[in-house]
Protein backbone atom coordinates (compact mmCIF):
# COMPACT_ATOMS: atom_id res chain seq x y z
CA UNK A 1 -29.87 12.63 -2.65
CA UNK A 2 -30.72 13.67 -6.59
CA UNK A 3 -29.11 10.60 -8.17
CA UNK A 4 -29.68 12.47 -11.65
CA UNK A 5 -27.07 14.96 -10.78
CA UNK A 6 -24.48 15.14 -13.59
CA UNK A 7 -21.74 13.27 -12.91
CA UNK A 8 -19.04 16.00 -14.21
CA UNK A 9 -20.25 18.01 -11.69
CA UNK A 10 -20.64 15.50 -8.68
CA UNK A 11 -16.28 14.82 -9.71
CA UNK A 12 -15.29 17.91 -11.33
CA UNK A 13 -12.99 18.04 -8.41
CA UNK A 14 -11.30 15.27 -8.07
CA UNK A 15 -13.20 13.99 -5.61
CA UNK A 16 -16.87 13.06 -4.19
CA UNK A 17 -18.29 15.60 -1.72
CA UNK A 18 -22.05 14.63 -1.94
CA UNK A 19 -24.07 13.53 1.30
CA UNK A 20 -25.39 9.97 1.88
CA UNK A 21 -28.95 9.71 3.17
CA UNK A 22 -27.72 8.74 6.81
CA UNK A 23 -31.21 5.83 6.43
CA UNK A 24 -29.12 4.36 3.93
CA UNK A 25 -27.83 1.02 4.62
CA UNK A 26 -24.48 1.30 3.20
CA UNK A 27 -23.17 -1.95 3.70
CA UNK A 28 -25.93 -3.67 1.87
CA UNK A 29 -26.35 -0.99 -0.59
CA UNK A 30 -22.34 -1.94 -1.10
CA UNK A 31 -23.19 -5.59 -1.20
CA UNK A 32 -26.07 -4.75 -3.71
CA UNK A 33 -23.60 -3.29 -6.29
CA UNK A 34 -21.11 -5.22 -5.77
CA UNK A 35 -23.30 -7.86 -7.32
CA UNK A 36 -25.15 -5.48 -9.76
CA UNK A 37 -22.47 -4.37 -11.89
CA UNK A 38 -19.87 -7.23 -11.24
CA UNK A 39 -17.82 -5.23 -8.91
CA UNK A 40 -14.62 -6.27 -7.43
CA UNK A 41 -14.16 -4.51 -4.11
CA UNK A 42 -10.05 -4.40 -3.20
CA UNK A 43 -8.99 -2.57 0.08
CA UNK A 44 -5.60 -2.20 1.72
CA UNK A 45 -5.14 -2.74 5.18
CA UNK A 46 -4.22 0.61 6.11
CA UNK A 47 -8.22 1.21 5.45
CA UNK A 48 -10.45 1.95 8.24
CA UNK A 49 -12.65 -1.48 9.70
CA UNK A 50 -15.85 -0.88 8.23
CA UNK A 51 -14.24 -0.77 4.47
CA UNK A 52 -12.14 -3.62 5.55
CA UNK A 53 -15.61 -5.91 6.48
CA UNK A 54 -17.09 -4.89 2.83
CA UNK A 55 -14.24 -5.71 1.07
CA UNK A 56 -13.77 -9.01 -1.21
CA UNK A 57 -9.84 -8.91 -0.54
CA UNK A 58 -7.91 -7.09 1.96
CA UNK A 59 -4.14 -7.25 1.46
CA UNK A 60 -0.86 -5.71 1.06
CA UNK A 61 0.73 -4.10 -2.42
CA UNK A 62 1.49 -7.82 -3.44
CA UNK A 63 -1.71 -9.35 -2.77
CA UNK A 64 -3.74 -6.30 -4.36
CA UNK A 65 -1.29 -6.55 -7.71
CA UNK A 66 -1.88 -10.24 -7.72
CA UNK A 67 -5.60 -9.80 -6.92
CA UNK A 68 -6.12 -7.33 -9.12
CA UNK A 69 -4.04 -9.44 -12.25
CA UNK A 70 -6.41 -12.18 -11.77
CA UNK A 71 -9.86 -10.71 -11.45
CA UNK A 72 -12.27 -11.80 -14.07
CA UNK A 73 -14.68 -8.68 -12.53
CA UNK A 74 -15.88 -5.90 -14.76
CA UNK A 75 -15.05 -2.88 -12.36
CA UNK A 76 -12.79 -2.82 -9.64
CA UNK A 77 -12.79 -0.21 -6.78
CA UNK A 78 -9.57 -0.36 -5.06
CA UNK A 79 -10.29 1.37 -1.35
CA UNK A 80 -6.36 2.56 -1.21
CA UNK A 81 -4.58 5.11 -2.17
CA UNK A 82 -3.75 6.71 -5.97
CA UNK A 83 -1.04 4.61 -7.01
CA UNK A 84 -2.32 1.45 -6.07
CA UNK A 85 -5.40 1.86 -7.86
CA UNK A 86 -3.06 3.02 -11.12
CA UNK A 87 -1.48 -0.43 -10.63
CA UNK A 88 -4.60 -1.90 -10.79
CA UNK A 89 -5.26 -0.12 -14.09
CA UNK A 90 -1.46 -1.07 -15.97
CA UNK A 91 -2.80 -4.41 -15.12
CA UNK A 92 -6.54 -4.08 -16.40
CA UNK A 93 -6.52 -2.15 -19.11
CA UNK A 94 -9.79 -2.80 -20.23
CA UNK A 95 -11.53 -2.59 -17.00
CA UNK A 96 -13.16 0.17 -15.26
CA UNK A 97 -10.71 1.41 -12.46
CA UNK A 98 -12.20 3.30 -9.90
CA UNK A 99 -10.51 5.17 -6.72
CA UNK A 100 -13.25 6.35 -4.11
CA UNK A 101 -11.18 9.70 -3.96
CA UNK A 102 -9.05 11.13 -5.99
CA UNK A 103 -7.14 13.14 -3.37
CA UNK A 104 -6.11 10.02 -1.65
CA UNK A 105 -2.40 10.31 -2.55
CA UNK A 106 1.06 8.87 -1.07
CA UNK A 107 3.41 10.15 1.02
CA UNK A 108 6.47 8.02 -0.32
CA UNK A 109 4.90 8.14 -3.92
CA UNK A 110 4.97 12.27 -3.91
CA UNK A 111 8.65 11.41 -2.48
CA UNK A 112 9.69 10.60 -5.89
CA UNK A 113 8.78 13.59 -9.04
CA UNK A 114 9.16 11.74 -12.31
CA UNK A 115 11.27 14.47 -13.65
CA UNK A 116 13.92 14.33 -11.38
CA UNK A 117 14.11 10.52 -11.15
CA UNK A 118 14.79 10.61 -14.39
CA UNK A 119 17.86 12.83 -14.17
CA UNK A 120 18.90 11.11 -11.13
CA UNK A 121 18.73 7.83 -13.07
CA UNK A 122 20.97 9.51 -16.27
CA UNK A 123 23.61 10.32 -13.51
CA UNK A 124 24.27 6.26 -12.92
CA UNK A 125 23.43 4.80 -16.53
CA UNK A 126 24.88 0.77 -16.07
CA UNK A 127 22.31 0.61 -12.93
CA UNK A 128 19.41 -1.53 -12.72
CA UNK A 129 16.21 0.11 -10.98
CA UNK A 130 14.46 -1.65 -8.75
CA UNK A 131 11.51 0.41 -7.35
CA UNK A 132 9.19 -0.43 -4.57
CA UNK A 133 5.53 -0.34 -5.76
CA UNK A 134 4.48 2.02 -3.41
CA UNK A 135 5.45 5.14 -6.63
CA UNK A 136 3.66 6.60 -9.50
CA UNK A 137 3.17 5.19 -12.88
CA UNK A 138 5.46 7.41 -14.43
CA UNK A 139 8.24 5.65 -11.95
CA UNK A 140 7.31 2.37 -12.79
CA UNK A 141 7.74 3.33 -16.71
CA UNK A 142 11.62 4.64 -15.70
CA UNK A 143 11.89 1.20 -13.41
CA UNK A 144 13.26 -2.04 -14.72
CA UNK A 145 11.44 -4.00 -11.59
CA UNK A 146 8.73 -3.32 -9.43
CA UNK A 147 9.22 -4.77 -6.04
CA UNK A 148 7.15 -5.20 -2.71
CA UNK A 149 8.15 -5.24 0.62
CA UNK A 150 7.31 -9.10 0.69
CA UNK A 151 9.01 -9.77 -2.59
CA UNK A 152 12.18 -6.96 -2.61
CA UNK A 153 14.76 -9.32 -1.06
CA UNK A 154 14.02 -12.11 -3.27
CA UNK A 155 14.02 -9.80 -6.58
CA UNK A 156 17.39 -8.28 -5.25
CA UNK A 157 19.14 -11.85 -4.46
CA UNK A 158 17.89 -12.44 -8.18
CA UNK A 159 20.03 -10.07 -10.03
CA UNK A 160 23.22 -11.09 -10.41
CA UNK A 161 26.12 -9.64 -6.96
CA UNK A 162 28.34 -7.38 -9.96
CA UNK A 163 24.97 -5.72 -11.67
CA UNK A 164 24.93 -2.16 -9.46
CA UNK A 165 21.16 -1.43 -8.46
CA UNK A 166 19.00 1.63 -8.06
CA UNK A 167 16.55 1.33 -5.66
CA UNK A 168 13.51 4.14 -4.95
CA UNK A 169 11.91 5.78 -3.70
CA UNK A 170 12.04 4.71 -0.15
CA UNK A 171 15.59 5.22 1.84
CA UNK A 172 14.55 3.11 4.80
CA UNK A 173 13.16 -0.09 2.82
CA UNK A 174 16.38 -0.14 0.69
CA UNK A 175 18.97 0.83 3.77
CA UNK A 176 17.41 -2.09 5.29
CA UNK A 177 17.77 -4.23 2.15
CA UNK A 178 21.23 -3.45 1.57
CA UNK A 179 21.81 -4.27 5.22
CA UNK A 180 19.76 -8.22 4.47
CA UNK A 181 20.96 -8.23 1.18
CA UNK A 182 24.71 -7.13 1.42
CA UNK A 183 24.24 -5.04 -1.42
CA UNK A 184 25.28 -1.65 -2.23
CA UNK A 185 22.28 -0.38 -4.06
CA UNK A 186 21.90 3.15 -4.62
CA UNK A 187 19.07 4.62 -2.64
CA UNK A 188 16.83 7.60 -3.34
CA UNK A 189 16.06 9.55 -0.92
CA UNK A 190 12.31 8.74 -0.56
CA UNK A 191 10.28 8.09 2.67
CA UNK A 192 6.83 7.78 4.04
CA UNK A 193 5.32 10.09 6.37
CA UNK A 194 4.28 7.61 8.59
CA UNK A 195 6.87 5.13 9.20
CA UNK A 196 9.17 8.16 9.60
CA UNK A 197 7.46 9.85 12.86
CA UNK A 198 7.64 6.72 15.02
CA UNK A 199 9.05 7.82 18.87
CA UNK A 200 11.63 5.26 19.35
CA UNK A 201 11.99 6.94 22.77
CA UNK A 202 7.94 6.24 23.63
CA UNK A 203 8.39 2.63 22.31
CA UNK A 204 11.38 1.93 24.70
CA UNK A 205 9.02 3.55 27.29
CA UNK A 206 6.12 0.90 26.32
CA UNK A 207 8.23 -2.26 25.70
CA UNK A 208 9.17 -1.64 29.59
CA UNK A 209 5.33 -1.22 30.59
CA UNK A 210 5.19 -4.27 28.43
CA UNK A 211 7.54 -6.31 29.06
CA UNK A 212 6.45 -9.42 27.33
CA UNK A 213 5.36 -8.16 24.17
CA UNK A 214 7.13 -8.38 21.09
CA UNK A 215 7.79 -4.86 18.85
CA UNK A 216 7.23 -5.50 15.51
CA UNK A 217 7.66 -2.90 12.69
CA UNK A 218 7.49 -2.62 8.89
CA UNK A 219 10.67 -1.94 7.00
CA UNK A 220 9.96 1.48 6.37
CA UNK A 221 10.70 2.41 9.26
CA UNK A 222 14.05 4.21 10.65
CA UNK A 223 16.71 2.43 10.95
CA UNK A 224 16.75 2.86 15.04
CA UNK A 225 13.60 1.73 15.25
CA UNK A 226 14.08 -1.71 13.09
CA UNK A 227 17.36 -2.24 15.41
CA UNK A 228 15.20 -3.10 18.39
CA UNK A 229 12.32 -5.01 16.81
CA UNK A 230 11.77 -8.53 17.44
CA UNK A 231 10.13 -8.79 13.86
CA UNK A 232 10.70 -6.71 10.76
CA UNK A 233 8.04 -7.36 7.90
CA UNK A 234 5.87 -6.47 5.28
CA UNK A 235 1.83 -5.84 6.33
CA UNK A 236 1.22 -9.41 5.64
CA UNK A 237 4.59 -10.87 7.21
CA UNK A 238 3.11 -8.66 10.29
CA UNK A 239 -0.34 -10.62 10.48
CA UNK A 240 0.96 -13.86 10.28
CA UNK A 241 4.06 -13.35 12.98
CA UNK A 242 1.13 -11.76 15.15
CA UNK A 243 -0.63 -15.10 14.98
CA UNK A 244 1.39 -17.54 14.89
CA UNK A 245 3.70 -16.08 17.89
CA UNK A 246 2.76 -17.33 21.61
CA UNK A 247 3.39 -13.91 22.62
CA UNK A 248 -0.22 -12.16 24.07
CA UNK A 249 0.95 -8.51 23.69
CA UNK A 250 2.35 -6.78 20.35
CA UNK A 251 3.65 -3.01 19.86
CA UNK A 252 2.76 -2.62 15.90
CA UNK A 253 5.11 -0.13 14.17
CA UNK A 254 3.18 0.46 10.82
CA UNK A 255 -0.52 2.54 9.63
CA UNK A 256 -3.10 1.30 12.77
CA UNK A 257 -5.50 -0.02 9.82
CA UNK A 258 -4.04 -3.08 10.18
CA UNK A 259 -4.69 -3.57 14.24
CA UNK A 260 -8.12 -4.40 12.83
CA UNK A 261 -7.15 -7.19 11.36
CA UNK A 262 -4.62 -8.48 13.61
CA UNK A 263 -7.54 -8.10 16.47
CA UNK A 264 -10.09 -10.26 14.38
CA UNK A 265 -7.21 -13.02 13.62
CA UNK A 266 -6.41 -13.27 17.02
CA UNK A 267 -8.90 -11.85 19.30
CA UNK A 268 -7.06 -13.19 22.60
CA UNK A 269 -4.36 -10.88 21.80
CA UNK A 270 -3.41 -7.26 22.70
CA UNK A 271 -1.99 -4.77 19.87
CA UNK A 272 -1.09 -2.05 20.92
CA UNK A 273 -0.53 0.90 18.09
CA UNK A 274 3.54 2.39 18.44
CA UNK A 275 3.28 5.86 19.26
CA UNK A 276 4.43 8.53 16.79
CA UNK A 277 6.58 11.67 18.06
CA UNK A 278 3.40 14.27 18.03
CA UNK A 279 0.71 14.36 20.42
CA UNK A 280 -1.02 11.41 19.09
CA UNK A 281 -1.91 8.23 20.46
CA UNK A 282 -1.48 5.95 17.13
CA UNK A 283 -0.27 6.95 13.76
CA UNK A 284 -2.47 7.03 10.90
CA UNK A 285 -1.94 7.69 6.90
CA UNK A 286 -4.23 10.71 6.29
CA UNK A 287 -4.11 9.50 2.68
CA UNK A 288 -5.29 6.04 3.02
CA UNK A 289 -8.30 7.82 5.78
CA UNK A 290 -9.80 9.87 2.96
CA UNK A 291 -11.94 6.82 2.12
CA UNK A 292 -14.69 5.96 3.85
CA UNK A 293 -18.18 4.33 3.60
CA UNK A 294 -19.86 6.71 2.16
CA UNK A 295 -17.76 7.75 -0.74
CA UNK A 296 -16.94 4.18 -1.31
CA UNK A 297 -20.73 4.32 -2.08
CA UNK A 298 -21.28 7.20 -3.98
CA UNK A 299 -18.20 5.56 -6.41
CA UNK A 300 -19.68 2.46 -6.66
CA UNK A 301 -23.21 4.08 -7.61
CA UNK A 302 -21.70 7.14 -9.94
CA UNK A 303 -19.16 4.15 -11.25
CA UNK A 304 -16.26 7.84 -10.28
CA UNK A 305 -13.56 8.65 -10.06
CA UNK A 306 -12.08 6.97 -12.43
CA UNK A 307 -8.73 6.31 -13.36
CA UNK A 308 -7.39 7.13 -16.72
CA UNK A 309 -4.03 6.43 -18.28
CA UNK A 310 -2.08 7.10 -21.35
CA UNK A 311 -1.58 3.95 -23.11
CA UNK A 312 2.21 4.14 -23.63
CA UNK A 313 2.55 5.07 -19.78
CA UNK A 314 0.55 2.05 -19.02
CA UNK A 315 2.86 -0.14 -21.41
CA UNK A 316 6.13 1.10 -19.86
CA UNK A 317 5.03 0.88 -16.45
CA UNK A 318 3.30 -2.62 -17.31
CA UNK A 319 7.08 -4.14 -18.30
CA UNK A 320 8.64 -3.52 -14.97
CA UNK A 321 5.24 -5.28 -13.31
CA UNK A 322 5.28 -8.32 -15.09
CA UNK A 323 8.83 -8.68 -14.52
CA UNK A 324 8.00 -8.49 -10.47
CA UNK A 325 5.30 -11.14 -10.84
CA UNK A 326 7.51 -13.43 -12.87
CA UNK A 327 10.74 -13.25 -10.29
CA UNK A 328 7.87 -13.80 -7.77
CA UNK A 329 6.51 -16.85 -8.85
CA UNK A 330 9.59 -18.63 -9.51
CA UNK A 331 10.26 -17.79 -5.83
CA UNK A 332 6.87 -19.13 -4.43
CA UNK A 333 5.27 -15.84 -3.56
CA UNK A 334 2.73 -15.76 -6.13
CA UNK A 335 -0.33 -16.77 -4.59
């Protein structure tokens, strides 16, 4: 590989499409770096294993936001998808944000065009917006809070019962916030791809093959499916129930990335990935899967793509953050 290649043209499309010397050691070349140029290495986990092992923090949207807040680094790489890595920047503005490729969008994010938020927003002007964190930058600037799936209860029992409430982009989270809150929010009508194509007839079929193991799904999910769970939580709510449960067999209704981590936490345990309504065994974000080693390589090495961001953006969508991390440490969830 010509490391002197110009690095407009390596990224001139978004996204890195060299080839990796397959003698390369990629996990110490990442380690080498990582310690080279003071990187901080930030991965969901919806990513697959071997970026989860290299990574300095694996979490979900709150831990990333709160990770990436409080990182004294000088570049962080955030193995996700687009809009958490534009979170990352609102956050850091004067650190080097880098996204291993630029293509790897969001479902529930695309859900929402700026444009017609807006207009949607005009139609109910004494509403509050609350959006979930999983949206562009340009929602975040039209937001008055940012929540999480870990956090959005505690924000909503915050605002005062008589304030009316927006809530976007996703329909499931905030159908099944209404239904915990007893709130009337508004809800756009938002969802992502793959908490939507769960088989809530192939999950009955399993929890009877299984019948001592405990369904446990993410609240993006439908409705139906969230009616039968035993456990309804964020990513992070879902690890910890997983181990601290006396149950030896779990159906996981959320991205398989995180089976990975439920498997290392407690290895005497069986997950078992719920089945979508396609021919596929598990259910994967095809988004969060265009990362892998070797471009998280080439980005650390080529210090691309990068993410860029108009300053007043960044400001408007900054507001809405803070205010999220503020309700969120008054209720204990700031770690």
């Amino acid at each position: 590989m010509d490391i002197n290649i110009a690095k407009d043209k390596i990224f001139e499309k978004g996204f890195l499409d060299l080839e990796v010397d397959v003698h390369i050691d990629l996990f110490a070349e990442i380690e080498r770096l990582k310690k080279e140029k003071n990187i901080v290495l930030l991965a969901h986990y919806y990513q697959e294993p071997d970026i989860q092992d290299v990574a300095d923090y694996i979490g979900d949207s709150l831990g990333l936001a709160q990770k990436a807040a409080q990182t004294n680094a000088d570049i962080i790489v955030f193995a996700g998808v687009h809009f958490m890595a534009e979170t990352a920047k609102i956050l850091n503005p004067s650190k080097k944000v880098l996204l291993p490729d630029l293509k790897a969008g969001c479902s529930l994010a695309d859900s929402a065009p700026a444009p017609l938020f807006k207009v949607f927003k005009e139609k109910h002007p004494d509403h509050l917006v609350i959006s979930y964190i999983n949206c562009s930058a340009e929602i975040k600037a039209l937001s008055d809070i940012i929540c999480t799936s870990g956090n959005a209860e505690k924000i909503i029992e915050s605002i005062p019962e008589n304030q009316p409430i927006i809530f976007a982009p996703d329909k499931n989270l905030g159908a099944y916030l209404n239904k915990k809150t007893g709130r009337s929010m508004v809800l756009w009508n938002g969802a992502c791809m793959v908490h939507e194509i769960f088989s809530l007839e192939k999950i009955t079929k399993l929890k009877i093959r299984h019948p001592k193991s405990k369904f446990i799904a993410h609240p993006e999910c439908e409705e139906a499916l969230l009616a039968v769970a035993d456990f309804i939580g964020s990513t992070t709510q879902l690890l910890k129930y997983s181990q601290e449960n006396e149950a030896l067999e779990f159906i996981v209704a959320t991205e398989t990335g995180i089976l990975h981590k439920m498997q290392q936490a407690s290895p005497n345990k069986t997950f078992i990935p719920a089945p979508p309504n396609n021919s596929c065994a598990c259910n994967d974000c095809p988004h969060m899967k265009l990362n892998t080693l070797e471009k998280l390589y080439l980005c650390m090495m080529y210090e691309q793509p990068e993410i860029k961001m108009d300053e007043n953006l960044r400001l408007a969508a900054l507001k809405p953050m803070e205010r999220m991390m503020e309700i969120s440490k008054k209720a204990g969830l700031i770690v």
